[in-house]
Every structure is written in C-alpha cells, then in structure tokens.
C-alpha atoms as a PDB file:
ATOM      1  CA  UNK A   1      72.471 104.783  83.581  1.00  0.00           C
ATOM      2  CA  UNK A   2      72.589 108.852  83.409  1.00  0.00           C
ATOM      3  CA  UNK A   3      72.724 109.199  87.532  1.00  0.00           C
ATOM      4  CA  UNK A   4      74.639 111.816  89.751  1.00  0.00           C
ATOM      5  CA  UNK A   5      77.455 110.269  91.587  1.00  0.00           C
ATOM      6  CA  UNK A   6      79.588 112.236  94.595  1.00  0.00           C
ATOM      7  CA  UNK A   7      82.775 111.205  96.019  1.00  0.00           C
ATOM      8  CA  UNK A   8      83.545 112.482  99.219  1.00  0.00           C
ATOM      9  CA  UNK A   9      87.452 112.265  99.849  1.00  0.00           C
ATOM     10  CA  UNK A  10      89.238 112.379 102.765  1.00  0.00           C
ATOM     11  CA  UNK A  11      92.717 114.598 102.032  1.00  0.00           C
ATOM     12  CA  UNK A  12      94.323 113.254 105.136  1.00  0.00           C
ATOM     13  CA  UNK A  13      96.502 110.040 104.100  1.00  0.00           C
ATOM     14  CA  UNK A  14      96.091 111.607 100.624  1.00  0.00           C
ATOM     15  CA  UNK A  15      98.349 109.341  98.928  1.00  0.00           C
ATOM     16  CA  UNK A  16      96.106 106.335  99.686  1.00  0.00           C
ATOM     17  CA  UNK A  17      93.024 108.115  99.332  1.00  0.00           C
ATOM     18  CA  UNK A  18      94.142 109.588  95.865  1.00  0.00           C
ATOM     19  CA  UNK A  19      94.403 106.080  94.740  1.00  0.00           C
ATOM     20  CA  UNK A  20      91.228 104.737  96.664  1.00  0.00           C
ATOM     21  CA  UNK A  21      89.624 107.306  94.340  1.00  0.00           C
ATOM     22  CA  UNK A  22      91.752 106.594  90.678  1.00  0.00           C
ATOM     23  CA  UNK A  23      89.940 103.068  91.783  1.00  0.00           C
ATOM     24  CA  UNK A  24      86.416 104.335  92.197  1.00  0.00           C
ATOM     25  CA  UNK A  25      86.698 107.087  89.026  1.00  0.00           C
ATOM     26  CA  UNK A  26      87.762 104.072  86.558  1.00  0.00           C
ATOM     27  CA  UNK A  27      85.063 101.786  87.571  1.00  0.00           C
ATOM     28  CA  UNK A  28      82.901 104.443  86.977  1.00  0.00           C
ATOM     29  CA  UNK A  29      83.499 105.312  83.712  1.00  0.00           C
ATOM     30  CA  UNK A  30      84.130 101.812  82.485  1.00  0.00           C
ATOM     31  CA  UNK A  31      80.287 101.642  83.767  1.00  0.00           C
ATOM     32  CA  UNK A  32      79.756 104.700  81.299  1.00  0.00           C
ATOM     33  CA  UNK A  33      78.987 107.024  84.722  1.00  0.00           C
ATOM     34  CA  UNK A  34      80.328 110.509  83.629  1.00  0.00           C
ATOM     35  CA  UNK A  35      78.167 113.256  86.223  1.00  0.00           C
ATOM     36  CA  UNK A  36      80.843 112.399  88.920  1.00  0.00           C
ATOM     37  CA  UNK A  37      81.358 115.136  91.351  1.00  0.00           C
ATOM     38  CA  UNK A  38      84.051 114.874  93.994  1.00  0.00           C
ATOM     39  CA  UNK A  39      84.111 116.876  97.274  1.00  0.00           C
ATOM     40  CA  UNK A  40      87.437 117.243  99.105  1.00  0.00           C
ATOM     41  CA  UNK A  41      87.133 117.476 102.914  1.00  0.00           C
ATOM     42  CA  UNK A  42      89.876 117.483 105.561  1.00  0.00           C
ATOM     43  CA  UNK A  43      89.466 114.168 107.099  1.00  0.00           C
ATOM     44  CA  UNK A  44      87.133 110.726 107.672  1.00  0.00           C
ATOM     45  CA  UNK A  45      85.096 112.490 110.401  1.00  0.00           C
ATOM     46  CA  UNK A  46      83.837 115.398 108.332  1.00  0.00           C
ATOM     47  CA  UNK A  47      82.104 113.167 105.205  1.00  0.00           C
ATOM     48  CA  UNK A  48      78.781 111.966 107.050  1.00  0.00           C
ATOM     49  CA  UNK A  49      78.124 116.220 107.214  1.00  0.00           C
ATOM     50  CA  UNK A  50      79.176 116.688 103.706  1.00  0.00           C
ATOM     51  CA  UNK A  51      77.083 113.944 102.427  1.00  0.00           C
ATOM     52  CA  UNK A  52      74.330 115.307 104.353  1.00  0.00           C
ATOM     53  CA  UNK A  53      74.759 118.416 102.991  1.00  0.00           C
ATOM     54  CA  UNK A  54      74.731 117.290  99.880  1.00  0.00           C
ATOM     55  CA  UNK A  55      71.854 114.409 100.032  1.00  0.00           C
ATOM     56  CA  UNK A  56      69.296 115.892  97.616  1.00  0.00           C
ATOM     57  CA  UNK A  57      71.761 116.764  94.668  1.00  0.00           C
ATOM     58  CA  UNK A  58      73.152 113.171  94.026  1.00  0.00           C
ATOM     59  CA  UNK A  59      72.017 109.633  93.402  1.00  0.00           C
ATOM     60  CA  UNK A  60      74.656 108.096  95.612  1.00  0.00           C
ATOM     61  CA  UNK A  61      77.678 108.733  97.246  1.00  0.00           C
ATOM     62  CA  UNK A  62      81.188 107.416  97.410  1.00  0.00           C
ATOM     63  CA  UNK A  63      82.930 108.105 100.932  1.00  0.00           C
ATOM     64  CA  UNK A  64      86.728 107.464 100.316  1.00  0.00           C
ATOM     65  CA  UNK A  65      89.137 108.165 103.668  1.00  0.00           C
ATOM     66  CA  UNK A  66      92.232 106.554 105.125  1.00  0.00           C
ATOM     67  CA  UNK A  67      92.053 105.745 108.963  1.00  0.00           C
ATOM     68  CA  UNK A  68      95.439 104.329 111.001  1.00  0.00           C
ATOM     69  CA  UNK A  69      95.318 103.493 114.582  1.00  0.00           C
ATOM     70  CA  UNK A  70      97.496 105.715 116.575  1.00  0.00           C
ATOM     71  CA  UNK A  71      98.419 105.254 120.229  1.00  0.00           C
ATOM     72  CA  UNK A  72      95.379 106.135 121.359  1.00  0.00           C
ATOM     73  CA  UNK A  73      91.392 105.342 121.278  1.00  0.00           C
ATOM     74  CA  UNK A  74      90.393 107.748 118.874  1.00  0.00           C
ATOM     75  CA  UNK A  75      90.835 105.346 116.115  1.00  0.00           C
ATOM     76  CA  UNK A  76      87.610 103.096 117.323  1.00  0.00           C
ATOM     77  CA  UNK A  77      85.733 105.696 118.639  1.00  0.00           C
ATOM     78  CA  UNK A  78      86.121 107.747 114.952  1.00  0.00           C
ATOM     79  CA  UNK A  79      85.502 104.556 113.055  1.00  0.00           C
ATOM     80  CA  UNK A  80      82.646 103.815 114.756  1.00  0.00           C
ATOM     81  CA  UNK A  81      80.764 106.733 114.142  1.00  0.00           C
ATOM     82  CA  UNK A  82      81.954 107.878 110.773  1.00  0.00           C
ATOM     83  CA  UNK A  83      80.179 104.260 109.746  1.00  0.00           C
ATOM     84  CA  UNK A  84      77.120 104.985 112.017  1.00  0.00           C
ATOM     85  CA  UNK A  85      76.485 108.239 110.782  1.00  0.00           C
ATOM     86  CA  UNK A  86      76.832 106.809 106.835  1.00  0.00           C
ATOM     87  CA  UNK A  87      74.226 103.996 107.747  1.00  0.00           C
ATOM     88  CA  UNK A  88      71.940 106.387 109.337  1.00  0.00           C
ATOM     89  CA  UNK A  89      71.947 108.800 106.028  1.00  0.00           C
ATOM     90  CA  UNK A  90      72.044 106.175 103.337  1.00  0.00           C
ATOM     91  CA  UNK A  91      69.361 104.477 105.647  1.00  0.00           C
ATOM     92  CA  UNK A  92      67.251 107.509 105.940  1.00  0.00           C
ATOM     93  CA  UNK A  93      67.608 108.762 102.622  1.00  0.00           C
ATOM     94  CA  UNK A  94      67.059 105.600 100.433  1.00  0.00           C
ATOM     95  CA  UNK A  95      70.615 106.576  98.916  1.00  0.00           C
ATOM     96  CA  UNK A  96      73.767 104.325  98.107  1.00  0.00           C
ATOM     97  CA  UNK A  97      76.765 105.460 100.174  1.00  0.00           C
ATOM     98  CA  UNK A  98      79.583 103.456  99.124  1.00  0.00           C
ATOM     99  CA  UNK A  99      81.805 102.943 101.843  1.00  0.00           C
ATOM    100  CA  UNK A 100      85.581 102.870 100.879  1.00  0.00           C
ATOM    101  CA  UNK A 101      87.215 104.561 104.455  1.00  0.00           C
ATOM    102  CA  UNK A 102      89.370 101.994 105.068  1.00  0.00           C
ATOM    103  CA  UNK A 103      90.854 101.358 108.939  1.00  0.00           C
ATOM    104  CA  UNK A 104      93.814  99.792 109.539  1.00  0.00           C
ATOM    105  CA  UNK A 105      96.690  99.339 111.729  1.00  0.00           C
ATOM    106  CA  UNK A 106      99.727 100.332 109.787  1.00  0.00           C
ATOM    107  CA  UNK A 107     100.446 102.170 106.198  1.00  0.00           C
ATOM    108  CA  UNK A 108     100.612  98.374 104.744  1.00  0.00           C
ATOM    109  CA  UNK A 109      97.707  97.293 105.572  1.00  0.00           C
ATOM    110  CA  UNK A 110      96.365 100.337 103.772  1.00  0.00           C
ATOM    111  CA  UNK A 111      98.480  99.898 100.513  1.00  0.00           C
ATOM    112  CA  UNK A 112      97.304  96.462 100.525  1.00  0.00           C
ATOM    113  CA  UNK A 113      93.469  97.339 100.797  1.00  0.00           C
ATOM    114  CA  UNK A 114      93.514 100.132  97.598  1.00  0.00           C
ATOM    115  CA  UNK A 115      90.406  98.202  95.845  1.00  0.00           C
ATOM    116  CA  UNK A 116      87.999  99.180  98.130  1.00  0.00           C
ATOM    117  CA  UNK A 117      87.540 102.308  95.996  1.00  0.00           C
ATOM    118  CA  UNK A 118      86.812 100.358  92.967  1.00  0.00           C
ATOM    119  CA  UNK A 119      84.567  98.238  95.186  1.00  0.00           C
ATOM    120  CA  UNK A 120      82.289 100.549  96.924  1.00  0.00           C
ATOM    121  CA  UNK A 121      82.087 102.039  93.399  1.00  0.00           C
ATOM    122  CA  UNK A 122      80.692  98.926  92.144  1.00  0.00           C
ATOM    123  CA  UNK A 123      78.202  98.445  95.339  1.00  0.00           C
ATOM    124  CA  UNK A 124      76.646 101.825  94.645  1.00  0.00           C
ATOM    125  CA  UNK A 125      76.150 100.706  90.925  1.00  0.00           C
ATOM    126  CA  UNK A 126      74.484  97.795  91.767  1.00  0.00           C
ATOM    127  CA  UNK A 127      72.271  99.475  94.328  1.00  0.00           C
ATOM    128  CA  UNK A 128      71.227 101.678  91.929  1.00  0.00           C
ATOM    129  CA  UNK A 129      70.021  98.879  89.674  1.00  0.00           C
ATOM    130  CA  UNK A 130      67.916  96.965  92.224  1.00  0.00           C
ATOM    131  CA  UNK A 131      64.161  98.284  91.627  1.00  0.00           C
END
C-alpha cells in the first residue's frame, strides 16, 4: 500500500505521547507504510487545524495527544471538541483520522492506555483498505 500517512502529535504530556507514537510508527512499518510524516503541535486542541491544514497532502491522519483532567471543566469541554472537530474533517473529507488522544483522569491511567497509538494506526490501515 504506497499511501501518505501524517501523525499529528501533541508535545504536551510528551512522554506519553512519544510512546503513543513509537506505537503508531512500528505498526506502520511492520505494515510496510514508509511516507510517514509527523507534525509536532503544542497541544490536543491545535490538531483538528493542523489536520485541516494539511487535508489534501495525506491519505490519512494519525492524531496522537495526552489529555488529564485537572480541577477544572476544561478537560470535557476540550475533549469534546478536539473529537468533534476530527469527525467533522475525516467526515467531510472521506479521510481516516486515527484517533489516539487519549483522556484520562490521572498519569496511570495514561501509562496504562499506550496502545492506542498502535491501534488507531491499525484503524486507519484498515480504512484505507475498504473500497
């Protein structure tokens, strides 16, 4: 399958993000996918943009971000429409958007939830092979 694949990575909570992504890279080349692009940005709330940005260069996207609940609301409100925005692109588009931002209430539940990379890796893949 020779098809353009972007990550978009959150760098806040970069240490579970870095391995939300080792998860999604290896998956993708043990599926022989080697035009893989990854885009940095500074947290969950600013990858719906940079996918849109980005919509016509790549087959599908990978959004990888780390969100813990603080004290405060933000956490659902930020949740909520960093996953609206993603279904409205991938919806409008036609385009696989893997969704690996992972929310969770403590740093635990976050180390405990590192395959999501390798598995919104895999549900872009097999989105891409549906006809």
């Amino acid at each position: 399958m020779k098809k353009k694949i972007c990550i978009i990575k959150s760098v806040y909570n970069e240490d579970i993000t870095n391995e939300l992504l080792l998860g999604a890279n290896k998956l993708l080349e043990k599926n022989d996918i080697k035009n893989v692009v990854t885009i940095n940005v500074p947290g969950a709330f600013e990858i719906p943009v940079v996918i849109s940005k980005n919509i016509k260069k790549y087959d599908a996207f990978i959004a990888i971000g780390c969100i813990i609940k603080g004290e405060t609301s933000n956490f659902d409100l930020i949740s909520s429409a960093i996953t609206n925005g993603i279904m409205q692109i991938s919806i409008t588009h036609k385009k696989p958007i893997g969704n690996a931002i992972i929310t969770c209430f403590n740093k635990d539940q976050a180390l405990n939830r590192l395959d999501k990379g390798k598995e919104a890796a895999t549900a872009i893949l097999e989105v891409l092979r549906i006809k």
